[in-house]
C-alpha atoms as a PDB file:
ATOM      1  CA  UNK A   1       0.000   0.000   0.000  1.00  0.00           C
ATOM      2  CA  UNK A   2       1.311   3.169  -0.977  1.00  0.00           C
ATOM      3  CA  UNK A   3       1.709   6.041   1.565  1.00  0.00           C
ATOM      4  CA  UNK A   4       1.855   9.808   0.992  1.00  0.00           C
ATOM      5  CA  UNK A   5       3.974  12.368   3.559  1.00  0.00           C
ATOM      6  CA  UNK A   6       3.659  15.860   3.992  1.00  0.00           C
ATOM      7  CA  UNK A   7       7.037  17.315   3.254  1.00  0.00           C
ATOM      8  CA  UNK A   8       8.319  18.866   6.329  1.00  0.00           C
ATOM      9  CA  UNK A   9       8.500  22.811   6.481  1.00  0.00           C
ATOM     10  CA  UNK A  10      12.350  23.542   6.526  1.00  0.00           C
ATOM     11  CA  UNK A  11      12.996  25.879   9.425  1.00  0.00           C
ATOM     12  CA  UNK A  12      15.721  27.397  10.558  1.00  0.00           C
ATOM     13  CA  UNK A  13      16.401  29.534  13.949  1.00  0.00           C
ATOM     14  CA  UNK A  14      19.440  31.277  13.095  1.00  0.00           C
ATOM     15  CA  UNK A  15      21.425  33.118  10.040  1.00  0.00           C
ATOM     16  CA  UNK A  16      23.807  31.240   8.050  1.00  0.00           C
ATOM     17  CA  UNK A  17      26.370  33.235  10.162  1.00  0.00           C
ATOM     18  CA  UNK A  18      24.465  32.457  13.596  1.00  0.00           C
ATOM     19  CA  UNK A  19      23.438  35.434  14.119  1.00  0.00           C
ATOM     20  CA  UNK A  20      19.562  35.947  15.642  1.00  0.00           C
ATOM     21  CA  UNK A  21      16.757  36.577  12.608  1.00  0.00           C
ATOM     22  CA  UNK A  22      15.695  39.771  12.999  1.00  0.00           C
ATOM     23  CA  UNK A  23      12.326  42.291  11.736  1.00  0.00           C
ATOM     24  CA  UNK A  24      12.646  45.654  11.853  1.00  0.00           C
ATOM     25  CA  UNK A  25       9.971  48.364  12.760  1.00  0.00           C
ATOM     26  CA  UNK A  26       9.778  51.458  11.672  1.00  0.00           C
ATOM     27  CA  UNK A  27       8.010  54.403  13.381  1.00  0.00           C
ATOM     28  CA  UNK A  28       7.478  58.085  13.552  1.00  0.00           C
ATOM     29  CA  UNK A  29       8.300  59.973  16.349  1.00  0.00           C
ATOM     30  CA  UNK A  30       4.629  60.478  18.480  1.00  0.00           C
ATOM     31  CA  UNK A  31       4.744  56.947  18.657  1.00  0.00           C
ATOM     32  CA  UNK A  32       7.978  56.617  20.894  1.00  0.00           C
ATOM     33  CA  UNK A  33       5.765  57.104  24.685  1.00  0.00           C
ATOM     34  CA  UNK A  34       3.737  53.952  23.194  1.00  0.00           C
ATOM     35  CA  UNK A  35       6.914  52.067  22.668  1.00  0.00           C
ATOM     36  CA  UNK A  36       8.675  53.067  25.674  1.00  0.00           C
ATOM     37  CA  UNK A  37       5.794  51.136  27.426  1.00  0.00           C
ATOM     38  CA  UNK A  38       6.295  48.124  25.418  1.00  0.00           C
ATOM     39  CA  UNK A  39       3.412  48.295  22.983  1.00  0.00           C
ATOM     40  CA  UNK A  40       2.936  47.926  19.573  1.00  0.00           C
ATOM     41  CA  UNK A  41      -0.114  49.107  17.912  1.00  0.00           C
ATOM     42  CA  UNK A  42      -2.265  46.937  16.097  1.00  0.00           C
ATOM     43  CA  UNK A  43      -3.523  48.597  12.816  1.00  0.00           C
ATOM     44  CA  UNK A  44      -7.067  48.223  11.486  1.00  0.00           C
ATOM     45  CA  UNK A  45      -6.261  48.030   7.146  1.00  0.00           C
ATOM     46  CA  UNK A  46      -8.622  50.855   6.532  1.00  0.00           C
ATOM     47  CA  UNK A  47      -6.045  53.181   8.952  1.00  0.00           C
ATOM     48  CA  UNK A  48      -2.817  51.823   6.822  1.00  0.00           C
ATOM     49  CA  UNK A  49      -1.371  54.678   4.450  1.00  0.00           C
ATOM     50  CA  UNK A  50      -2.017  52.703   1.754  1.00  0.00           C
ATOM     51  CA  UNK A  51      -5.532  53.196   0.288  1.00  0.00           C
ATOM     52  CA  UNK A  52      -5.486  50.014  -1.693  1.00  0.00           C
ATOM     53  CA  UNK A  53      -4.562  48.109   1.233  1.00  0.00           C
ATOM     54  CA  UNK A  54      -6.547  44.411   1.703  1.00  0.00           C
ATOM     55  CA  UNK A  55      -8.606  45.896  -1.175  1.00  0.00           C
ATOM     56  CA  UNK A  56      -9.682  42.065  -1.953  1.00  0.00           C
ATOM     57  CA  UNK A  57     -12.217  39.952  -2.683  1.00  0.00           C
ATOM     58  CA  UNK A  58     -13.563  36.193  -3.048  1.00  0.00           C
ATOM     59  CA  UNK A  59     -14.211  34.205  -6.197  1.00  0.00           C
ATOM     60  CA  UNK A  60     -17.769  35.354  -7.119  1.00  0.00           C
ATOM     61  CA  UNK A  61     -20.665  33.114  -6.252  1.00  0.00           C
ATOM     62  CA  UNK A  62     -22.335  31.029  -8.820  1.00  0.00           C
ATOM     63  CA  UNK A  63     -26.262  31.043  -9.046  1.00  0.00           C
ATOM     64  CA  UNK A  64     -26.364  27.636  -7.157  1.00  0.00           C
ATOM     65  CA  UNK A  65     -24.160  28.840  -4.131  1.00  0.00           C
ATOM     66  CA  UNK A  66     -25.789  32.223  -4.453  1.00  0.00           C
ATOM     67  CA  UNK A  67     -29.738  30.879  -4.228  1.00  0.00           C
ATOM     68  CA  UNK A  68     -28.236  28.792  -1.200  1.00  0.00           C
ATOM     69  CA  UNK A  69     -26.979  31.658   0.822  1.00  0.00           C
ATOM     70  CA  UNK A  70     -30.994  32.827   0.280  1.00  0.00           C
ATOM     71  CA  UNK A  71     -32.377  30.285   1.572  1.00  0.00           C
ATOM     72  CA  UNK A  72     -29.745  30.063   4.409  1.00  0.00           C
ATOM     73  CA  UNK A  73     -30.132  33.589   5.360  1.00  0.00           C
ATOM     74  CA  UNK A  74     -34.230  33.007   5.132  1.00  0.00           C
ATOM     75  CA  UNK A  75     -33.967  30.100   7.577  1.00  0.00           C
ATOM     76  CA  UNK A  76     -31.925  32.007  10.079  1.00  0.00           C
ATOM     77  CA  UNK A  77     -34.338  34.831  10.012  1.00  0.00           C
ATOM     78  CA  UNK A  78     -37.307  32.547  10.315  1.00  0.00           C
ATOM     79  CA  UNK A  79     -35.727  31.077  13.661  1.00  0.00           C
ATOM     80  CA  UNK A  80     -34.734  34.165  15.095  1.00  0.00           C
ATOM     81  CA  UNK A  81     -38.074  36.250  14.736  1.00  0.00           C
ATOM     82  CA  UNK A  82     -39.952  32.429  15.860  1.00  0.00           C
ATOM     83  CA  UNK A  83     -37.436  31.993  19.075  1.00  0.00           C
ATOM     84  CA  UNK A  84     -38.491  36.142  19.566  1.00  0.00           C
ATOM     85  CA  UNK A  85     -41.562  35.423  19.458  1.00  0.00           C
ATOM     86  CA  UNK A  86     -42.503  37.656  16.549  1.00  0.00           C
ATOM     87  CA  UNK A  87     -43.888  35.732  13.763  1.00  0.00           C
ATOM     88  CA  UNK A  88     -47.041  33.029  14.002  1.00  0.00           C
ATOM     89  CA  UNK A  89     -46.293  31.562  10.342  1.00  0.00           C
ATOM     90  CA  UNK A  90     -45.389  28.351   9.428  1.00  0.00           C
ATOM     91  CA  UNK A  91     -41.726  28.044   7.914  1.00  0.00           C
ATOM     92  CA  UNK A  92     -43.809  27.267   4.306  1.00  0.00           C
ATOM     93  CA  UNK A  93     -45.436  30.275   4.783  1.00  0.00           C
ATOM     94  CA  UNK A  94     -42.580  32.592   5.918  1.00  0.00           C
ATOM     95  CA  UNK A  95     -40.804  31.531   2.594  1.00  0.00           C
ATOM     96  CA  UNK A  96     -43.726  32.432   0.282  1.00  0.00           C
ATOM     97  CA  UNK A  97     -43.492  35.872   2.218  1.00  0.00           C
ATOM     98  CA  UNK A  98     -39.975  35.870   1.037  1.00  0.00           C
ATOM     99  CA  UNK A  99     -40.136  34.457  -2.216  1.00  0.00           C
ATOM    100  CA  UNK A 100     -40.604  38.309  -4.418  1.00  0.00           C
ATOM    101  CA  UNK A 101     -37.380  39.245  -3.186  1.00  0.00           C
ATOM    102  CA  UNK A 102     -35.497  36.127  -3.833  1.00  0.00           C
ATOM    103  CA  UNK A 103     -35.044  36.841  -7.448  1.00  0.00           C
ATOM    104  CA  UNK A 104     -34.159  40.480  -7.556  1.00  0.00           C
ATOM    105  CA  UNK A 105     -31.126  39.950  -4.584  1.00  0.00           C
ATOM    106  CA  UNK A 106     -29.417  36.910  -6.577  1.00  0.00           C
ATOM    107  CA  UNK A 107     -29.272  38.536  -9.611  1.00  0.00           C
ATOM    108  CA  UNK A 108     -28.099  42.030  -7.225  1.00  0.00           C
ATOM    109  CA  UNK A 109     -25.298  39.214  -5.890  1.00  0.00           C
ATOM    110  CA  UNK A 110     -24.093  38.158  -9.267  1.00  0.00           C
ATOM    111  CA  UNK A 111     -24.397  41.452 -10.720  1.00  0.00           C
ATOM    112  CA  UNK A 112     -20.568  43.530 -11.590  1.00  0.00           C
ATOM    113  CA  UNK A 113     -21.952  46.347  -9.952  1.00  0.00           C
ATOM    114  CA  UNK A 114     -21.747  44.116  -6.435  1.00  0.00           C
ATOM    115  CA  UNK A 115     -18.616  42.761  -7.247  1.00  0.00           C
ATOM    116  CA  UNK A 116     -16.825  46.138  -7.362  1.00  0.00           C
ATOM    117  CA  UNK A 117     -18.437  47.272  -4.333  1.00  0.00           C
ATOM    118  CA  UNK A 118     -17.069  44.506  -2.489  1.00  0.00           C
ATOM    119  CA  UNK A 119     -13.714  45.364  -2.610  1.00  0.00           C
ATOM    120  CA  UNK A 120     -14.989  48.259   0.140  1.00  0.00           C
ATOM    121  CA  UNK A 121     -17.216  45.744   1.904  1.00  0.00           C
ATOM    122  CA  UNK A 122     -14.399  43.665   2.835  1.00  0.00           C
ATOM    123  CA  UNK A 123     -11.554  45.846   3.138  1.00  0.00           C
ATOM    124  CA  UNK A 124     -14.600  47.452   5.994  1.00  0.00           C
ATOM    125  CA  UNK A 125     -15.663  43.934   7.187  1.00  0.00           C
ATOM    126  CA  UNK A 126     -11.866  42.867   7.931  1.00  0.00           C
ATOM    127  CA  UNK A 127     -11.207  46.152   9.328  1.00  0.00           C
ATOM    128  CA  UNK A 128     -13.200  45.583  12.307  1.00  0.00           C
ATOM    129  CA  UNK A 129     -11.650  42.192  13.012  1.00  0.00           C
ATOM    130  CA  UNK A 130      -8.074  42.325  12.543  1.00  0.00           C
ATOM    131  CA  UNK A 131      -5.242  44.740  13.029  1.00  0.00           C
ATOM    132  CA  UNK A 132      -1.457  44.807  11.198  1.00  0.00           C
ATOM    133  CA  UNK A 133       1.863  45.053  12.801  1.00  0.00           C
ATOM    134  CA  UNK A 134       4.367  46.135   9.475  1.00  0.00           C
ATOM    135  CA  UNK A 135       7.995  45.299   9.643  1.00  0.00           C
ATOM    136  CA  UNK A 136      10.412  45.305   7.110  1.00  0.00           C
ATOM    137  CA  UNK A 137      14.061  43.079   6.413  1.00  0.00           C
ATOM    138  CA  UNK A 138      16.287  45.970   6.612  1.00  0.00           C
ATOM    139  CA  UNK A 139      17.336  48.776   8.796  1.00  0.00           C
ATOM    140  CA  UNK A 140      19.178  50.979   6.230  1.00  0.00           C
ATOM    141  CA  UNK A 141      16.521  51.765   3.825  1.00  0.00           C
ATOM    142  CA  UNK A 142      16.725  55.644   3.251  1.00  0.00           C
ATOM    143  CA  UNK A 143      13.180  56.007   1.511  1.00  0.00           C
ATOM    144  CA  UNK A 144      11.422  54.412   4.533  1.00  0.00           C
ATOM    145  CA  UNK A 145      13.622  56.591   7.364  1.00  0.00           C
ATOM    146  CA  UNK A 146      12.525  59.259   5.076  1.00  0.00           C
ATOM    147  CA  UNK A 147       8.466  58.159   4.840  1.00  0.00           C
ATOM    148  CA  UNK A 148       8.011  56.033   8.095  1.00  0.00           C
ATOM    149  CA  UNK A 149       9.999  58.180  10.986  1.00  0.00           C
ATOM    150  CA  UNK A 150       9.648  61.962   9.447  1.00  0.00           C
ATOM    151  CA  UNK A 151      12.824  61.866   7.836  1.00  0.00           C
ATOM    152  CA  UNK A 152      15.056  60.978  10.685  1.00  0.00           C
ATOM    153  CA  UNK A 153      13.125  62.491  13.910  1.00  0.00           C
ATOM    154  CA  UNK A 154      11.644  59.223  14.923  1.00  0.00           C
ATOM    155  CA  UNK A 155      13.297  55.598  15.218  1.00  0.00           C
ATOM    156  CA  UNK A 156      13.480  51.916  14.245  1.00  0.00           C
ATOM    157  CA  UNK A 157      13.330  48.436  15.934  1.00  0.00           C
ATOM    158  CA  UNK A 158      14.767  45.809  15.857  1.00  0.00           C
ATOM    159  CA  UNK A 159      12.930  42.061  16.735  1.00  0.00           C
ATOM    160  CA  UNK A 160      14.936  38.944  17.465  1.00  0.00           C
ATOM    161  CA  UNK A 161      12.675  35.877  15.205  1.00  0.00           C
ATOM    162  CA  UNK A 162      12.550  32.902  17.014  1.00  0.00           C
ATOM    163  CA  UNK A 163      12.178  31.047  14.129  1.00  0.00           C
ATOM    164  CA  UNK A 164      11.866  30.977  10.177  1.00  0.00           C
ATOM    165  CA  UNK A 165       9.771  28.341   7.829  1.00  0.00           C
ATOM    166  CA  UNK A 166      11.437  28.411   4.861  1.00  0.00           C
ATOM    167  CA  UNK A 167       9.136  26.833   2.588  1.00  0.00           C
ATOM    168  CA  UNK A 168       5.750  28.005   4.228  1.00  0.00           C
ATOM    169  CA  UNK A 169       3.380  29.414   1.898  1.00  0.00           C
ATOM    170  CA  UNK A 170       4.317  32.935   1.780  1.00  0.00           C
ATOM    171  CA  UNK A 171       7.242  32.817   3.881  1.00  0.00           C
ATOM    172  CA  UNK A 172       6.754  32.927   7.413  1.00  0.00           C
ATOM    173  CA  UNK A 173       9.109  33.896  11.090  1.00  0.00           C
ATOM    174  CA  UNK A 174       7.737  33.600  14.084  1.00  0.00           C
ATOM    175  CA  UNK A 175       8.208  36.693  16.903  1.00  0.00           C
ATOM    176  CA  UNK A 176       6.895  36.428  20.558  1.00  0.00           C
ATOM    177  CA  UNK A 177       3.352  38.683  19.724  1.00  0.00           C
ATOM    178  CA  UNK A 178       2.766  37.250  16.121  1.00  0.00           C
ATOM    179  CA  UNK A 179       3.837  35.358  12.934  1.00  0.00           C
ATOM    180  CA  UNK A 180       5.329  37.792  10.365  1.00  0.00           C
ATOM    181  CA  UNK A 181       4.460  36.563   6.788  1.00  0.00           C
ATOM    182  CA  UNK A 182       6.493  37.747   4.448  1.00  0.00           C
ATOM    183  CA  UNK A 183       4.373  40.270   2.015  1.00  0.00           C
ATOM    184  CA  UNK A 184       4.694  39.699  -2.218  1.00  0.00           C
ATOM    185  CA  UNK A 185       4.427  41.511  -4.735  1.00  0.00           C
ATOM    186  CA  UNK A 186       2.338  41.691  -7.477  1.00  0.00           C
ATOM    187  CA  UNK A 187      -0.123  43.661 -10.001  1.00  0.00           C
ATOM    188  CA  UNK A 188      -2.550  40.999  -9.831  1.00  0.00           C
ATOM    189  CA  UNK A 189      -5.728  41.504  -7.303  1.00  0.00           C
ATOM    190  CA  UNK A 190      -5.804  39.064  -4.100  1.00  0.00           C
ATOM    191  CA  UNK A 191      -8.751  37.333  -4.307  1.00  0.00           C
ATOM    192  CA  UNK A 192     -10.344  34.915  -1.560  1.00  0.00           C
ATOM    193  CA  UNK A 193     -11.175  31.158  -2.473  1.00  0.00           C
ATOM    194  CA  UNK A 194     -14.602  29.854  -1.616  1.00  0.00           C
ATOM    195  CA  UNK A 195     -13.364  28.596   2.100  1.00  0.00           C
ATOM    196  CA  UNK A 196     -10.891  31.230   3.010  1.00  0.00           C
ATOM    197  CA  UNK A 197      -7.865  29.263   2.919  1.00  0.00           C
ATOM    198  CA  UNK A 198      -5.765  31.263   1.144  1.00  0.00           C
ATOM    199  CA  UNK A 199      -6.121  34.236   3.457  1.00  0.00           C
ATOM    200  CA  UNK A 200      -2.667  34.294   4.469  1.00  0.00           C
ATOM    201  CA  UNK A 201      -1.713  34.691   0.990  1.00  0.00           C
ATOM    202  CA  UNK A 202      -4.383  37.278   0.145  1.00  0.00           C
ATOM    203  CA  UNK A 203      -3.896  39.632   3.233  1.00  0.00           C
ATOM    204  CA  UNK A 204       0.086  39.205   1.911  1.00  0.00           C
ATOM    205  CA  UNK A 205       0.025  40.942  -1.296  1.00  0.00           C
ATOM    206  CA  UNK A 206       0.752  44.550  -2.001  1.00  0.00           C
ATOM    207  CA  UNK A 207       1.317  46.227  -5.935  1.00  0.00           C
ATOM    208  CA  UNK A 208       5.139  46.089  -7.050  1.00  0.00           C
ATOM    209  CA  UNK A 209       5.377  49.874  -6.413  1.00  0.00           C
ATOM    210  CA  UNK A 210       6.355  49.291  -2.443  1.00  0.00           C
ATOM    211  CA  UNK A 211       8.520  46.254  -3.379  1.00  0.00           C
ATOM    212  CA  UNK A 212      11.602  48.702  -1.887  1.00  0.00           C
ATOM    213  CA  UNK A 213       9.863  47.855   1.096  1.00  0.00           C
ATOM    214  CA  UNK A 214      10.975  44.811   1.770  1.00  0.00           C
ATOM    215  CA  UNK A 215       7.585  43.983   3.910  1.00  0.00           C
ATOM    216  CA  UNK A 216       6.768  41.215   6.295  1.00  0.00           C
ATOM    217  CA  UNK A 217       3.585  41.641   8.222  1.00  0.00           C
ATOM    218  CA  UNK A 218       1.731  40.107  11.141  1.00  0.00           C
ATOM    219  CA  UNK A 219      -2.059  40.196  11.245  1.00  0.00           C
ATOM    220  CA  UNK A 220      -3.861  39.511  14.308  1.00  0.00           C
ATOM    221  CA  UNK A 221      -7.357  39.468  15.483  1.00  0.00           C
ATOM    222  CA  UNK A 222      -8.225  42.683  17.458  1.00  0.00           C
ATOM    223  CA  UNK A 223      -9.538  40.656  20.254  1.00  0.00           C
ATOM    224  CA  UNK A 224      -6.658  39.195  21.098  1.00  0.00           C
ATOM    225  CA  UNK A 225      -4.923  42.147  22.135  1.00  0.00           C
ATOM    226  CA  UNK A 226      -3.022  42.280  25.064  1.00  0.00           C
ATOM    227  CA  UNK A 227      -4.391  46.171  26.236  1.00  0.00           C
ATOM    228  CA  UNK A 228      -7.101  48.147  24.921  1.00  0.00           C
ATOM    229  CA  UNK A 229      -6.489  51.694  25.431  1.00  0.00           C
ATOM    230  CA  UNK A 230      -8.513  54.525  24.337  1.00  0.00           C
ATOM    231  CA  UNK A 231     -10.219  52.676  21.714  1.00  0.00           C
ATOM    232  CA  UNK A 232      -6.971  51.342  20.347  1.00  0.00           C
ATOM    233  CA  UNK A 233      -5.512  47.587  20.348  1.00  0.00           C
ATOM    234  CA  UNK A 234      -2.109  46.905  21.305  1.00  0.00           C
ATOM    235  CA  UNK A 235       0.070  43.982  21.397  1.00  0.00           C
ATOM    236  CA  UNK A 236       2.958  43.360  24.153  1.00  0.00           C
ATOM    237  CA  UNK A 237       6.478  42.905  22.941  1.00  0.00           C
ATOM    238  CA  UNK A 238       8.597  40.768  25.544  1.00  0.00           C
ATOM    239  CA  UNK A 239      11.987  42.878  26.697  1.00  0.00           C
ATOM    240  CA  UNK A 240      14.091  39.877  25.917  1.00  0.00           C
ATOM    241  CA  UNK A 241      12.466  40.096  22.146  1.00  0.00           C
ATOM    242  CA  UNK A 242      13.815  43.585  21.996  1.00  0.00           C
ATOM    243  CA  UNK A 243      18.011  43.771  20.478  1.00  0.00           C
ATOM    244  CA  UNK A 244      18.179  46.960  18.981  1.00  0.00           C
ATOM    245  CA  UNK A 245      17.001  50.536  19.126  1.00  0.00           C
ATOM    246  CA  UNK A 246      18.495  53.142  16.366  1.00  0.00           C
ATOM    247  CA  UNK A 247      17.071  56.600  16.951  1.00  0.00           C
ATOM    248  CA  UNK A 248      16.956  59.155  13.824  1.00  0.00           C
ATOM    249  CA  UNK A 249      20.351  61.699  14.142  1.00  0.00           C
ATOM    250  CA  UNK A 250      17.523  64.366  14.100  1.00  0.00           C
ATOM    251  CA  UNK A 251      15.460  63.081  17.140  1.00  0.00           C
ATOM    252  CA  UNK A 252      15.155  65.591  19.618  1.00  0.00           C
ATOM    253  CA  UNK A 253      17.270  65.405  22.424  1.00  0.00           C
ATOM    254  CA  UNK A 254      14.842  65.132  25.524  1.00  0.00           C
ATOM    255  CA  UNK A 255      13.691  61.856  23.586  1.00  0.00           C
ATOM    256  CA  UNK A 256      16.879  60.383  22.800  1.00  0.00           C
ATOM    257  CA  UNK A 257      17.391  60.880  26.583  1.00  0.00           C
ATOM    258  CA  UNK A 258      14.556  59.046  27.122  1.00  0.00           C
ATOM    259  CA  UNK A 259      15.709  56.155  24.836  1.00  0.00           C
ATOM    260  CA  UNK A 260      18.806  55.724  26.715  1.00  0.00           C
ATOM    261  CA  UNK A 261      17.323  55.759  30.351  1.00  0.00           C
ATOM    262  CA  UNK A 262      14.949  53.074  29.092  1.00  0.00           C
ATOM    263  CA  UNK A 263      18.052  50.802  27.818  1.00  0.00           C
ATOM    264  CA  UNK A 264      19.502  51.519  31.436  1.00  0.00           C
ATOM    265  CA  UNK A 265      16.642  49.725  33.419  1.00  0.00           C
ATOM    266  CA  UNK A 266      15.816  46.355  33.722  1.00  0.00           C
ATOM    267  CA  UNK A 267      14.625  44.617  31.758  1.00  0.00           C
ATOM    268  CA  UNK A 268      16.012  46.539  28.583  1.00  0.00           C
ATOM    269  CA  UNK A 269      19.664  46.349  29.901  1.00  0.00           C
ATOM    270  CA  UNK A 270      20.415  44.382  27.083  1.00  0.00           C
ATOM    271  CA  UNK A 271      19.028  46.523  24.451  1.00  0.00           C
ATOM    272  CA  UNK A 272      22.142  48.268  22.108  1.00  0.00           C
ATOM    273  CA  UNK A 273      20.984  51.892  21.414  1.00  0.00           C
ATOM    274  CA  UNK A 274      22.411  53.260  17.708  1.00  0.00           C
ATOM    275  CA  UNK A 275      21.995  57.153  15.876  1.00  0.00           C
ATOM    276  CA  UNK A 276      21.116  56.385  12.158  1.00  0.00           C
ATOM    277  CA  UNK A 277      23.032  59.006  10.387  1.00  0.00           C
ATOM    278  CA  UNK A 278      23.146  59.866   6.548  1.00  0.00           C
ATOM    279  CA  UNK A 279      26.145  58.919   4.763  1.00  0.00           C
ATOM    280  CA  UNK A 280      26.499  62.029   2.443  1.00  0.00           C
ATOM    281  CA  UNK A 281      29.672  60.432   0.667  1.00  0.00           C
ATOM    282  CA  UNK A 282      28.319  57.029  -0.271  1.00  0.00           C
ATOM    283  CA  UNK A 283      24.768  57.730   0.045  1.00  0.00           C
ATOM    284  CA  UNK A 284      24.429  55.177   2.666  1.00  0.00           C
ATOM    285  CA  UNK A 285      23.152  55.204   6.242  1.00  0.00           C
ATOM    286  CA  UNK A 286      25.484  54.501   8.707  1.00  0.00           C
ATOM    287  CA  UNK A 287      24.364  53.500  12.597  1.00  0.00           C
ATOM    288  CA  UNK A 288      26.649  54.921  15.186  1.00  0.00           C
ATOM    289  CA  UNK A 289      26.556  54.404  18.919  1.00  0.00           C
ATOM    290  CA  UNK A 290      24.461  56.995  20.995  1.00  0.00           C
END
């Protein structure tokens, strides 16, 4: 008898080099008091500065699946208005009530017109449910000090992976308040299958204009936040997660101070504090220490 085996994901826990894998955040300055207290916020899609952000949607319904989710939806409603006690009628009955508007809201679920509003229905619909950490490969990437931490005033950090799965489905390394899946991409429109199951690869895709990016992205459920705070959702980063802080050369100095009394305490003893400075010579950024 034959047998078939799942190949096993190849993972891997350190560089080539052994040196820890590592994410990088960006951020702007205002969001350095949040940090300091070891959150990270977790942002809804609609909020990301990309418009066309999770701008997806699912393979379109046929007329069979789409005359089923009728007469789904019409059997819920009949047993929530009958356990309410608001309706007398028979099921039969309740369906014949039903039955003018069957017609006209399949053809309204096939129609284009429905299918282009989607793409604001879901990017809506998954924007109360789930909220995006960003991180990126790199540390030295001028465009995104310039974009991400108003040109040099704010600061970037740097996550220690705990592990990598090589050939997951995108890409995928693990950090202690998410799984980072590595972002592609690509012109073509992410579109949902029929069950879902290619979410990860959907939520995963941006155009090829913010390839320079270099994006990996964790995406979370909004209820599982560790604190809630003024309407907000924030995850909790472990200290020993934290390896690196590099500050913008044109952060203030009452906030670099305060980066380098939080690296004194414990638990952030550990942390190395850097100055990101602009390499005029070789257009390069070079980190110094602070």
């Amino acid at each position: 008898m034959a047998h078939s085996y799942e190949p096993k994901p190849i993972t891997r826990r350190r560089n080539a080099d052994w040196s820890p894998i590592t994410l990088y955040r960006y951020f702007s300055p205002n969001k350095l008091e949040t940090f300091l207290r070891g959150r990270l916020g977790l942002t809804p899609p609609k909020f990301l500065n990309d418009p066309l952000e999770f701008a997806v949607s699912r393979i379109p319904p046929d007329r069979q699946e789409a005359e089923s989710m009728f007469d789904s939806f019409t059997a819920d409603e009949f047993q929530m208005l009958r356990q309410a006690g608001q309706t007398q009628l028979s099921f039969d009955q309740f369906k014949k009530l039903k039955e003018p508007y069957r017609e006209p809201w399949i053809s309204r679920i096939l129609s284009q017109d429905y299918q282009n509003e989607n793409f604001e229905y879901m990017r809506e619909n998954l924007s109360q449910f789930w909220g995006v950490i960003c991180l990126s490969e790199f540390a030295d990437n001028s465009p995104m000090w310039t974009h991400y931490t108003k040109e040099y005033e704010g600061f970037v950090s740097e996550f220690v992976c705990q592990w990598e799965h090589l050939s997951h489905q995108p890409q995928a390394r693990a950090l202690p308040f998410g799984v980072a899946f590595k972002v592609e991409y690509s012109q073509d429109r992410p579109v949902f299958n029929r069950t879902f199951s290619n979410a990860p690869e959907c939520l995963c895709i941006k155009e090829t204009n913010w390839s320079y990016e270099h994006e990996w992205r964790i995406v979370r459920l909004l209820a599982s936040a560790e604190i809630a705070d003024g309407g907000r959702q924030f995850a909790r980063y472990p200290p020993a997660s934290l390896k690196r802080i590099i500050v913008g050369n044109r952060m203030s100095q009452p906030m670099k101070d305060d980066v380098l009394t939080f690296v004194k305490a414990q638990p952030f003893s550990h942390v190395e504090v850097q100055q990101a400075v602009p390499n005029l010579a070789k257009r390069t950024i070079a980190f110094e220490p602070l």
